[in-house]
C-alpha atoms as a PDB file:
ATOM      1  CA  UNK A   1     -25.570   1.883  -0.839  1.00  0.00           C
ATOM      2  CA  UNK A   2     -21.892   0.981  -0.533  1.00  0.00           C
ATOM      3  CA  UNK A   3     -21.504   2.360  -4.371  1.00  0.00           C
ATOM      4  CA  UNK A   4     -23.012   5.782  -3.661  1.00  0.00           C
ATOM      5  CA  UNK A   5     -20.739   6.146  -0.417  1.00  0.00           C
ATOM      6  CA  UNK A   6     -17.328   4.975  -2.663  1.00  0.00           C
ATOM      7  CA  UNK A   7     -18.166   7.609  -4.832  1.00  0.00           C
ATOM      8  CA  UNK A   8     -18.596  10.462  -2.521  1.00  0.00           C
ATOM      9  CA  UNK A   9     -15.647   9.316  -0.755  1.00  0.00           C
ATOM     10  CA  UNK A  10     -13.250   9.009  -4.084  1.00  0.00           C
ATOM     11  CA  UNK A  11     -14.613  12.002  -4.946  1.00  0.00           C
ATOM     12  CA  UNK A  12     -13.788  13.906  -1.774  1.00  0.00           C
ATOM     13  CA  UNK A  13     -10.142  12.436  -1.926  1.00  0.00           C
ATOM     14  CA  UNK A  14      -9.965  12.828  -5.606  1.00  0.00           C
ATOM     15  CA  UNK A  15     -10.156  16.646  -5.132  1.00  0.00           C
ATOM     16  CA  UNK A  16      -7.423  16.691  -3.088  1.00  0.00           C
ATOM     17  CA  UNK A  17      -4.897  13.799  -4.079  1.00  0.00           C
ATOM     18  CA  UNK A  18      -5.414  14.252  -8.403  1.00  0.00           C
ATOM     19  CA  UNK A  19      -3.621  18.029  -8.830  1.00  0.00           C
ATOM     20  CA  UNK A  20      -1.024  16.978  -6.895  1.00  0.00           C
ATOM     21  CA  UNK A  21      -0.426  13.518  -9.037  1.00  0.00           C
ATOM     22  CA  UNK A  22      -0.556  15.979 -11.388  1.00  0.00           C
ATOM     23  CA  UNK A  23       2.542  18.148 -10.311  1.00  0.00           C
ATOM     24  CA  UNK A  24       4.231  14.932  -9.431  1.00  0.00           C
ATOM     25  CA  UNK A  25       3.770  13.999 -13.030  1.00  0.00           C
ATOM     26  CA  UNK A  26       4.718  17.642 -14.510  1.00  0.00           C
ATOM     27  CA  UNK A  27       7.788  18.195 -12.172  1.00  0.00           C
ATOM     28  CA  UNK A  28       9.056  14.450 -13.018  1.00  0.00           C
ATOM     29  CA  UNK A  29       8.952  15.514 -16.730  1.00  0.00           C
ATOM     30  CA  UNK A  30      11.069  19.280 -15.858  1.00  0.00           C
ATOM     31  CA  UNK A  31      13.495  17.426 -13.872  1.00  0.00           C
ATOM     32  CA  UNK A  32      14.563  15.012 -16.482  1.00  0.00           C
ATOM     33  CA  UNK A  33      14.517  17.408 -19.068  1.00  0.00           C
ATOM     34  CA  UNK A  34      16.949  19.632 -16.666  1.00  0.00           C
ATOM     35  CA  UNK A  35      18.773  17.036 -16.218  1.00  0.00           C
ATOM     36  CA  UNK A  36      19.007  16.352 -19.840  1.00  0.00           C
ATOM     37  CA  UNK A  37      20.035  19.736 -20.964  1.00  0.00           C
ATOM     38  CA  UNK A  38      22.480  20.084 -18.203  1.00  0.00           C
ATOM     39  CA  UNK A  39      25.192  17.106 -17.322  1.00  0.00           C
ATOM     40  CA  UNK A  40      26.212  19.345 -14.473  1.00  0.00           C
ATOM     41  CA  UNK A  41      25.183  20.121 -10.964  1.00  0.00           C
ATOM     42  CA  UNK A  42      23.446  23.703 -11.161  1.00  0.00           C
ATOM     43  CA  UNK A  43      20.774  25.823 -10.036  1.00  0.00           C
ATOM     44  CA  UNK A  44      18.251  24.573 -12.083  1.00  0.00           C
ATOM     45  CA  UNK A  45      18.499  20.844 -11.745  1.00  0.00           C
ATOM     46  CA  UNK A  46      18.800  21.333  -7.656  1.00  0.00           C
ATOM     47  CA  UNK A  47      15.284  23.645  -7.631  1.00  0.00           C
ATOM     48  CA  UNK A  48      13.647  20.935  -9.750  1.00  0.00           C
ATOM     49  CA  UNK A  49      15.041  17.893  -8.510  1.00  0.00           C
ATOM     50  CA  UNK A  50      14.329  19.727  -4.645  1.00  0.00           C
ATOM     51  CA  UNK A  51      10.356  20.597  -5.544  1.00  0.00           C
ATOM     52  CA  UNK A  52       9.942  16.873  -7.406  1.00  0.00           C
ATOM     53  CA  UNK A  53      11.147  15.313  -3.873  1.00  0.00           C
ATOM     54  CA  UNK A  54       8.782  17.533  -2.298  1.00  0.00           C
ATOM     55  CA  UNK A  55       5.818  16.421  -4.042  1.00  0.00           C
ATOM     56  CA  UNK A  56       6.498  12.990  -3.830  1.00  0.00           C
ATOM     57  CA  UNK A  57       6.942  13.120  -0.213  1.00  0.00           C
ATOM     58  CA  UNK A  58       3.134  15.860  -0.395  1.00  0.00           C
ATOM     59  CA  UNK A  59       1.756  12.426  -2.315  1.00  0.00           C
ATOM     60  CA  UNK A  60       2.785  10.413   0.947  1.00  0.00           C
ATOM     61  CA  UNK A  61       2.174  12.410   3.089  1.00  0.00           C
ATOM     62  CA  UNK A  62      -1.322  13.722   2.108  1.00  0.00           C
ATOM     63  CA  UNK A  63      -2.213  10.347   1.217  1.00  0.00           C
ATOM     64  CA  UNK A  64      -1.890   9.556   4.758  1.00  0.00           C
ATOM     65  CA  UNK A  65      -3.121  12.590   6.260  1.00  0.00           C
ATOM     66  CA  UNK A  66      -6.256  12.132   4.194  1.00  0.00           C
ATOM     67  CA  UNK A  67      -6.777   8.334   5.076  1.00  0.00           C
ATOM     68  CA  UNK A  68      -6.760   8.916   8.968  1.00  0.00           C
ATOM     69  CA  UNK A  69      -8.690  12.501   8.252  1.00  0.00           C
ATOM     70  CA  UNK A  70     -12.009  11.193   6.381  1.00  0.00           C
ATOM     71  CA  UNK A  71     -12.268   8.081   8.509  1.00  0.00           C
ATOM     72  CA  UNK A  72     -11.878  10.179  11.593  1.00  0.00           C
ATOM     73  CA  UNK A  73     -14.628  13.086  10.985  1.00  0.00           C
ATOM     74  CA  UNK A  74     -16.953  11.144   8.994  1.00  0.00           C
ATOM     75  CA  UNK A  75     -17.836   8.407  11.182  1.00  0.00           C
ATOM     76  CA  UNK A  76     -16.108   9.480  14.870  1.00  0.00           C
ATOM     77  CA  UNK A  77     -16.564  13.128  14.766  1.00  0.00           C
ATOM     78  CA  UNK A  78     -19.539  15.428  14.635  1.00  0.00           C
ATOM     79  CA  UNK A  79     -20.232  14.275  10.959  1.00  0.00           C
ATOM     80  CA  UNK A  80     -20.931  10.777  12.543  1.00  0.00           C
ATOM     81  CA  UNK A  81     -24.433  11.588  13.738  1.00  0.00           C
ATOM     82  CA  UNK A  82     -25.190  12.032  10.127  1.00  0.00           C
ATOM     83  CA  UNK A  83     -23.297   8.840   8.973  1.00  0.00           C
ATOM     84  CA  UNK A  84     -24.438   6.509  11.660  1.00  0.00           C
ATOM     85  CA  UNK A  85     -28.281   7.829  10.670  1.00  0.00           C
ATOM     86  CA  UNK A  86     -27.670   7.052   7.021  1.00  0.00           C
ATOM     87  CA  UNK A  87     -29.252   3.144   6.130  1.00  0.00           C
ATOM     88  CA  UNK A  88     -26.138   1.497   5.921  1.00  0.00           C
ATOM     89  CA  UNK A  89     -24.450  -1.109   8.169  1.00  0.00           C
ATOM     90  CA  UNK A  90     -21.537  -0.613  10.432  1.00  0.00           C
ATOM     91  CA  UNK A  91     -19.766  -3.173   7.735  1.00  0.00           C
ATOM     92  CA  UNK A  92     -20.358  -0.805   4.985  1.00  0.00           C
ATOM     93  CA  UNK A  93     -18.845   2.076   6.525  1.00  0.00           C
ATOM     94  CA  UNK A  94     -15.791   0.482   7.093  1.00  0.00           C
ATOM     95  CA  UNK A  95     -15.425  -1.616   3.539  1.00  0.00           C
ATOM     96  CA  UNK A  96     -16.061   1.990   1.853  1.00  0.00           C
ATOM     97  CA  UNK A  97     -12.716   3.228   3.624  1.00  0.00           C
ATOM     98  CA  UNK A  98     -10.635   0.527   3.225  1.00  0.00           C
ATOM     99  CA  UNK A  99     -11.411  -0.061  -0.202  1.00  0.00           C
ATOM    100  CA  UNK A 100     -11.162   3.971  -0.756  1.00  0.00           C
ATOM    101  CA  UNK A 101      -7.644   3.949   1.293  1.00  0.00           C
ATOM    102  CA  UNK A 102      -6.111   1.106  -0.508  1.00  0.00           C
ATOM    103  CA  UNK A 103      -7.193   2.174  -3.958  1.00  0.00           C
ATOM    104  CA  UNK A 104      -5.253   5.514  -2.987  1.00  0.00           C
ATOM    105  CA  UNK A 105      -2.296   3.976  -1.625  1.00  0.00           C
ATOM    106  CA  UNK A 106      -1.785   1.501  -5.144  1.00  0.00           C
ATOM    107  CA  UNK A 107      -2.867   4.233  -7.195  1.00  0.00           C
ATOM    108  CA  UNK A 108      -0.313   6.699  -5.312  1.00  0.00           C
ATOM    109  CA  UNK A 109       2.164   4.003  -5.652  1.00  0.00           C
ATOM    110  CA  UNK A 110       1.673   3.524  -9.533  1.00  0.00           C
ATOM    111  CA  UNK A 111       1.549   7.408  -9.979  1.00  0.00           C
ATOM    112  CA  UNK A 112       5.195   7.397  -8.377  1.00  0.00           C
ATOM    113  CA  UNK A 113       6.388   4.549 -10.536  1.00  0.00           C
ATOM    114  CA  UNK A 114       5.036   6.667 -13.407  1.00  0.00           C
ATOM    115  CA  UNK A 115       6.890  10.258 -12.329  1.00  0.00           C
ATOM    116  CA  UNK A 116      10.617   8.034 -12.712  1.00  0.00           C
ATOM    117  CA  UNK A 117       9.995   6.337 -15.595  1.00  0.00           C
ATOM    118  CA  UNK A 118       8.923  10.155 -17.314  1.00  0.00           C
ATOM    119  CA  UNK A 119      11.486  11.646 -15.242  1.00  0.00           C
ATOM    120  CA  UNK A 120      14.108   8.495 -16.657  1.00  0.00           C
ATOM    121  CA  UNK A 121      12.769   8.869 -20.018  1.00  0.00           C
ATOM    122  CA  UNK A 122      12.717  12.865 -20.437  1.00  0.00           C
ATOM    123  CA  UNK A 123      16.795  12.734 -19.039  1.00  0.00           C
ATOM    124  CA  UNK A 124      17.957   9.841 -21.392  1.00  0.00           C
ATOM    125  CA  UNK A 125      15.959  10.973 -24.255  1.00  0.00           C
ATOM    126  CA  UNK A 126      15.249   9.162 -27.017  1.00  0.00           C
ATOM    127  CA  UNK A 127      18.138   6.962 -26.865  1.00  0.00           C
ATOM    128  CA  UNK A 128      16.866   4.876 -24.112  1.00  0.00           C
ATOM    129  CA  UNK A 129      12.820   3.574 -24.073  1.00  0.00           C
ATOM    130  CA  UNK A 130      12.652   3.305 -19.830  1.00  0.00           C
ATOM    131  CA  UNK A 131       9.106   2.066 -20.394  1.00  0.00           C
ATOM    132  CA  UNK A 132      10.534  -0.710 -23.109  1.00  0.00           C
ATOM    133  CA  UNK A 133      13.879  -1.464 -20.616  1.00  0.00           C
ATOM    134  CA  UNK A 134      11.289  -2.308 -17.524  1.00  0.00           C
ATOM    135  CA  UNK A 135       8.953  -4.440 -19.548  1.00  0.00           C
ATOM    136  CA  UNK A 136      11.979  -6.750 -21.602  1.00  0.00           C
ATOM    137  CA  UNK A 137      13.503  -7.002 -17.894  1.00  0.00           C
ATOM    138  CA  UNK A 138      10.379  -7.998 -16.695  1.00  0.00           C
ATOM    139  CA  UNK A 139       9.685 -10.610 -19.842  1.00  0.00           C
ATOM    140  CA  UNK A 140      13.253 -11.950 -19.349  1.00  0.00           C
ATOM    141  CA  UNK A 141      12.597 -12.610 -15.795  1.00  0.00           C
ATOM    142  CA  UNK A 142       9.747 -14.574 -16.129  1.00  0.00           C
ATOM    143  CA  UNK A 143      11.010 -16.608 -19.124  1.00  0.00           C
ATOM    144  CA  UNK A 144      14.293 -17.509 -16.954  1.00  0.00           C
ATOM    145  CA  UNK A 145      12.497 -18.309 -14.043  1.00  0.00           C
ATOM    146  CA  UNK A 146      10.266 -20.653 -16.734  1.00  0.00           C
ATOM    147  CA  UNK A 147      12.934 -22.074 -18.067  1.00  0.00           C
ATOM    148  CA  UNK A 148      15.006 -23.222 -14.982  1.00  0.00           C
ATOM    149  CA  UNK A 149      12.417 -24.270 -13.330  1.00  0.00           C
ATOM    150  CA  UNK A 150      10.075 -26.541 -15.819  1.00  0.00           C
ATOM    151  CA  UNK A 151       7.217 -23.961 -15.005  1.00  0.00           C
ATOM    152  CA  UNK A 152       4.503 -23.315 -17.167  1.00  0.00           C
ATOM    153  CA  UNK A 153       2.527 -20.075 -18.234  1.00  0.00           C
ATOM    154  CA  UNK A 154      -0.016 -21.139 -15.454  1.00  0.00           C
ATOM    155  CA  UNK A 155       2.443 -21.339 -12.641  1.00  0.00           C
ATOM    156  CA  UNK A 156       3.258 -18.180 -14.104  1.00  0.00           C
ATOM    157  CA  UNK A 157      -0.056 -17.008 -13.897  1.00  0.00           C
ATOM    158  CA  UNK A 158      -0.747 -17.921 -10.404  1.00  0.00           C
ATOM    159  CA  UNK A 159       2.178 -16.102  -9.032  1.00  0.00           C
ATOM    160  CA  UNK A 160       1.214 -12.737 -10.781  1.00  0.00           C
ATOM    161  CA  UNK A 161      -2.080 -13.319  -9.186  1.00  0.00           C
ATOM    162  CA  UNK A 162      -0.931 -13.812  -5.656  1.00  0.00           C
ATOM    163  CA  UNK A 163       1.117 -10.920  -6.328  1.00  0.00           C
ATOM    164  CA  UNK A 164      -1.515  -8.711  -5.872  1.00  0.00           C
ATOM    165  CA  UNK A 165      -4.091 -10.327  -3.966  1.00  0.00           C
ATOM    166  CA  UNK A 166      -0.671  -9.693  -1.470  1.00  0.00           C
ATOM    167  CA  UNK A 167      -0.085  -6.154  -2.837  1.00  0.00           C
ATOM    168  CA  UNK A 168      -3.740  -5.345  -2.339  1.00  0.00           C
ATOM    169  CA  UNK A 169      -3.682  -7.344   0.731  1.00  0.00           C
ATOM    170  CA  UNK A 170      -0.891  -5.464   2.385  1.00  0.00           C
ATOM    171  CA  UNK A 171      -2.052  -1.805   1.549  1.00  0.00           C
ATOM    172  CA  UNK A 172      -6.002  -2.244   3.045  1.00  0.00           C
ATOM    173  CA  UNK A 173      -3.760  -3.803   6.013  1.00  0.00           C
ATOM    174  CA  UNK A 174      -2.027  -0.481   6.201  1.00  0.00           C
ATOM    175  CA  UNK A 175      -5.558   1.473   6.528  1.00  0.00           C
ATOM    176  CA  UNK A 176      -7.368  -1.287   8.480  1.00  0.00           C
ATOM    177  CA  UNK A 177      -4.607  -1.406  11.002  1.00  0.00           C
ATOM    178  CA  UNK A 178      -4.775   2.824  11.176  1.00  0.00           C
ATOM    179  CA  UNK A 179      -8.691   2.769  11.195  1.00  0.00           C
ATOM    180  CA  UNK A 180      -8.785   0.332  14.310  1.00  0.00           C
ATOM    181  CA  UNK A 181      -6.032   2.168  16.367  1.00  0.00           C
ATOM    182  CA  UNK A 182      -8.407   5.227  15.794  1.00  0.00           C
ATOM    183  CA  UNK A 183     -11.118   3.443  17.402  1.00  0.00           C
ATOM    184  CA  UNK A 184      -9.159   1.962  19.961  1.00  0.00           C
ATOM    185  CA  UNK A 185      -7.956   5.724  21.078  1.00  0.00           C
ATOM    186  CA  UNK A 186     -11.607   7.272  20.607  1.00  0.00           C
ATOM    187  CA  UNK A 187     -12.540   4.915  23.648  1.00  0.00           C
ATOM    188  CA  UNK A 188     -10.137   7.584  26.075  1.00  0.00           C
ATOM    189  CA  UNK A 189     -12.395   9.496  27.311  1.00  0.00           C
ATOM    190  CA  UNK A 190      -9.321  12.493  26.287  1.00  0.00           C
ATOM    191  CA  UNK A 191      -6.019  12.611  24.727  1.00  0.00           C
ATOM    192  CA  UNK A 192      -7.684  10.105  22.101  1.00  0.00           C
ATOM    193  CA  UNK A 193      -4.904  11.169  19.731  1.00  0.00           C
ATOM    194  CA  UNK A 194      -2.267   9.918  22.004  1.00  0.00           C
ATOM    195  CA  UNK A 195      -4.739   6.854  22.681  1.00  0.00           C
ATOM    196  CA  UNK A 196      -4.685   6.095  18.584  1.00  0.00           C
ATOM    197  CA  UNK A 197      -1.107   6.609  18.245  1.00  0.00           C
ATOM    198  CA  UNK A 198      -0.554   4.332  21.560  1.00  0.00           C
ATOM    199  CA  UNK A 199      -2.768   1.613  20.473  1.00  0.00           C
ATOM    200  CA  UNK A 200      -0.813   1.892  16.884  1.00  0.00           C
ATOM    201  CA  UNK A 201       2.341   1.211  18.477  1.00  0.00           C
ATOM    202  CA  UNK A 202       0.469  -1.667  20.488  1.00  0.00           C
ATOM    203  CA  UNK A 203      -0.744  -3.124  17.605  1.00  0.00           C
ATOM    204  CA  UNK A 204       2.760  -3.285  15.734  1.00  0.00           C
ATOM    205  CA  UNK A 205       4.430  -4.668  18.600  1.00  0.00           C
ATOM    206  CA  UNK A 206       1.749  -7.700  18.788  1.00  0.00           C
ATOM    207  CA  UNK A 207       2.194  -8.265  15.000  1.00  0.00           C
ATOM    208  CA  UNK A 208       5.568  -8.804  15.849  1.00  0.00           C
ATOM    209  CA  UNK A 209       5.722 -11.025  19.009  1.00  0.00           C
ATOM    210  CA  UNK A 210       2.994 -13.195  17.206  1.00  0.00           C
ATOM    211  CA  UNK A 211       5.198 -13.000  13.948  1.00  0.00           C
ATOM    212  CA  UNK A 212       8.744 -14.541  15.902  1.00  0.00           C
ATOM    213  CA  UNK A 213       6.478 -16.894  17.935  1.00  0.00           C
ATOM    214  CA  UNK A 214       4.872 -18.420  14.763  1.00  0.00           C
ATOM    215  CA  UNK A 215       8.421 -18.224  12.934  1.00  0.00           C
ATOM    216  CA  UNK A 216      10.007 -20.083  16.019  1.00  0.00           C
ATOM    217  CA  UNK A 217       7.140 -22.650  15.908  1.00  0.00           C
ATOM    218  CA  UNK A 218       7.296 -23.402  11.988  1.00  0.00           C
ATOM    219  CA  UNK A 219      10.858 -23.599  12.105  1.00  0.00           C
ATOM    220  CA  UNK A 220      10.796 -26.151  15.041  1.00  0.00           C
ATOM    221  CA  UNK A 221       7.826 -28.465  12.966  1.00  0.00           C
ATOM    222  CA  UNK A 222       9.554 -28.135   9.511  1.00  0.00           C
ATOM    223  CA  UNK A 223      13.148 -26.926   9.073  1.00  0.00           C
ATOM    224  CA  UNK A 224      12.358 -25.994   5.390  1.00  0.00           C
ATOM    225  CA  UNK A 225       9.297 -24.143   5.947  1.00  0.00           C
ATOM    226  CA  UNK A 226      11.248 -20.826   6.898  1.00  0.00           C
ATOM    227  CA  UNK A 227      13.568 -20.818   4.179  1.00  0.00           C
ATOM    228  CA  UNK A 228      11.029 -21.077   1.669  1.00  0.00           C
ATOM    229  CA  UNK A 229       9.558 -17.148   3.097  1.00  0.00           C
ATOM    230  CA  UNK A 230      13.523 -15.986   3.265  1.00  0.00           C
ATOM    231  CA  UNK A 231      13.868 -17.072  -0.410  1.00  0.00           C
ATOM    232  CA  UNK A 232      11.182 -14.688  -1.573  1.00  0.00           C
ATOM    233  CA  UNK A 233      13.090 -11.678  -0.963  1.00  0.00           C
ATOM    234  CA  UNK A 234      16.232 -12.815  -2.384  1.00  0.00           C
ATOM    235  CA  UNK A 235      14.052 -14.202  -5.096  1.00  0.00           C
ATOM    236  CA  UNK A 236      13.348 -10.449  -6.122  1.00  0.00           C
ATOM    237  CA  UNK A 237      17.080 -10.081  -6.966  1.00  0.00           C
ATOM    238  CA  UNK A 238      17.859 -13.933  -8.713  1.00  0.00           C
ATOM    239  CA  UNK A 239      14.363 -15.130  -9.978  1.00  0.00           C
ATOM    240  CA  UNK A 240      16.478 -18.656 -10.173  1.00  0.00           C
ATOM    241  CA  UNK A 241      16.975 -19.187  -6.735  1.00  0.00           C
ATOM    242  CA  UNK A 242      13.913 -21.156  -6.030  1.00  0.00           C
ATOM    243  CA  UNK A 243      11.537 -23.422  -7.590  1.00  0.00           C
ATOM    244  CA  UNK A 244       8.069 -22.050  -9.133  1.00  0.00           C
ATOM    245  CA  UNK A 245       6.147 -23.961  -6.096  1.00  0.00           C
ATOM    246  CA  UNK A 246       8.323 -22.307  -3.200  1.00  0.00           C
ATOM    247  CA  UNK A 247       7.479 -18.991  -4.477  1.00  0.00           C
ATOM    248  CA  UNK A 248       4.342 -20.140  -4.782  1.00  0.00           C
ATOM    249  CA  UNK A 249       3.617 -21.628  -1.397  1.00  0.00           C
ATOM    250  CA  UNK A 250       5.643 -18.109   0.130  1.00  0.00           C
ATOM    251  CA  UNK A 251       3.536 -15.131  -1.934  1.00  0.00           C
ATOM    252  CA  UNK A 252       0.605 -17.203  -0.809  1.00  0.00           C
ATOM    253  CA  UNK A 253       1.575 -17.409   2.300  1.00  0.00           C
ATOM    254  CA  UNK A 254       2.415 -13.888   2.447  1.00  0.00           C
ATOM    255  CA  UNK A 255      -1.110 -12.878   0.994  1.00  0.00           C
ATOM    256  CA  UNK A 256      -2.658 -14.619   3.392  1.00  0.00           C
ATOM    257  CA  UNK A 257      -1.173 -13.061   6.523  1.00  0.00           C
ATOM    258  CA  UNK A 258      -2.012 -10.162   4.651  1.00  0.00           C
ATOM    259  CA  UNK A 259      -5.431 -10.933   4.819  1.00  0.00           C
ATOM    260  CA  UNK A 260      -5.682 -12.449   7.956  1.00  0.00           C
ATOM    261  CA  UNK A 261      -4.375  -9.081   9.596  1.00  0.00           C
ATOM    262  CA  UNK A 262      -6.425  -7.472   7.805  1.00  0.00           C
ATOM    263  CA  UNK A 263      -9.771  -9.460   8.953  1.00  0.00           C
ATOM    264  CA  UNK A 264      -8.679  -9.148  12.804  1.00  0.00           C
ATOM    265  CA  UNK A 265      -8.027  -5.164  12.463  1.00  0.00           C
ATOM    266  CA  UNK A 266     -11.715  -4.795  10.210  1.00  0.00           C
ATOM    267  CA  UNK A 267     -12.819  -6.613  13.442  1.00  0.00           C
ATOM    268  CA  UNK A 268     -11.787  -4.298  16.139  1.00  0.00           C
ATOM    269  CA  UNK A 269     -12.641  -1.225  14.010  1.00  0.00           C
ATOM    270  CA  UNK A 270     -16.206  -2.852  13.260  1.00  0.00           C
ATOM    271  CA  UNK A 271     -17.030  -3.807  16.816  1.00  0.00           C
ATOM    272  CA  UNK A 272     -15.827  -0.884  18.404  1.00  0.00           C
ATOM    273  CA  UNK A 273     -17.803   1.530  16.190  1.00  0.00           C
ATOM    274  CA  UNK A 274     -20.842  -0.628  16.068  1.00  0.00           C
ATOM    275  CA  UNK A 275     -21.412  -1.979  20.182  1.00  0.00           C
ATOM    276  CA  UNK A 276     -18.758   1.156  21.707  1.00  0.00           C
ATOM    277  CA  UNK A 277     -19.760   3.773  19.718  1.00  0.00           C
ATOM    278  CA  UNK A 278     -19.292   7.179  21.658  1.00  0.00           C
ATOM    279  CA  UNK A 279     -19.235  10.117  19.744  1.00  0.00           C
ATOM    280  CA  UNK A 280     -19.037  13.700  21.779  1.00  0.00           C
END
């Protein structure tokens, strides 16, 4: 049953969010060749480099809107009697919305990457391959980092895989985190939009009190613990900086926060809607 509500809900999204990846894409490729054509500032380049920022930020935006939107009338407004009738758990609901929301989000994300390197490649022409400069970076990275450190193509390996269990990790967060400040608000019995938004802010401020309290507490057990999360930002910049294992031991650790947040908000959003489920 989960399958059949994923599709209706990529569907429903798809209709919305897939013309306007399209006119990202299409106004990524005018820009560049504008900018191509033209070296200098005029009309032409300003109207197209004005309605690509606009569609990136309608991508965001929409994205967004569209997240808190279907979660909000399909299972906490009047289509809920219909939802909450259908044979599925209260568990099912809420995996087909996170998984839906965070396959948006990466896919929005990767559709973006896409519109600069067009936009790159359509402005430098032929000269320069955008697509060919990103992946030889990339391979040059990873073969210094190899190389520097003694790693090996598994350590490699790992990494890229904790990569995105943290990239996937971090963007259900993002709609788990939304989806239970919803259903904290829907529990005022009015201004529930002010309740959401309230219990968002709430939410943020906890992750971060509980963030410095645990950072405070590492530091005092183990004066290298904290470094080795530091290092993984500045890692981004000087793959060299750190050994294979730090960056290890940080992504994962990273990932798993990820995951742990997103477990605690799942939990508030599941029993909420299943035991305090109050729908006008």
């Amino acid at each position: 049953m989960l399958g059949k509500l994923l599709k209706y809900e990529m569907q429903a999204m798809g209709r919305i969010l897939m013309p306007l990846y399209g006119v990202l894409l299409v106004l990524s490729v005018a820009f560049g060749l504008s900018l191509r054509q033209s070296n200098q500032y005029n009309t032409g380049n300003a109207t197209f480099g004005s309605l690509y920022g606009a569609a990136a930020a309608a991508v965001m935006i929409v994205t967004l809107i569209l997240i808190i939107q279907r979660f909000y009338r399909n299972l906490l407004g009047s289509e809920g009697y219909l939802m909450f009738c259908l044979p599925v758990s209260t568990g099912q609901h809420m995996a087909n919305k996170i998984i839906s929301a965070t396959f948006w989000i990466i896919l929005g994300g990767l559709v973006g990457l896409l519109s600069v390197i067009l936009l790159s490649t359509m402005a430098t022409g032929p000269t320069i391959n955008f697509a060919e400069t990103i992946r030889q970076t990339i391979t040059q990275a990873a073969g210094s980092l190899m190389q520097e450190n003694g790693s090996t193509q598994s350590g490699m390996i790992i990494l890229v895989i904790e990569g995105i269990l943290f990239l996937v990790g971090s963007c259900a967060e993002i709609a788990a985190k939304l989806y239970a400040a919803i259903a904290i608000g829907h529990q005022w019995s009015s201004h529930r939009a002010l309740g959401a938004v309230l219990a968002f802010v709430g939410i943020v401020i906890i992750e971060i009190i509980l963030g410095n309290t645990m950072s405070i507490i590492t530091a005092g057990v183990d004066d290298q613990a904290m470094p080795i999360i530091f290092k993984l930002s500045s890692t981004m910049m000087t793959l060299t900086s750190t050994t294979m294992g730090n960056l290890q031991m940080a992504l994962g650790l990273l990932a798993g926060v990820a995951f742990a947040r997103l477990a605690i908000c799942w939990f508030i959003s599941w029993i909420l809607l299943d035991r305090r489920l109050n729908l006008a």
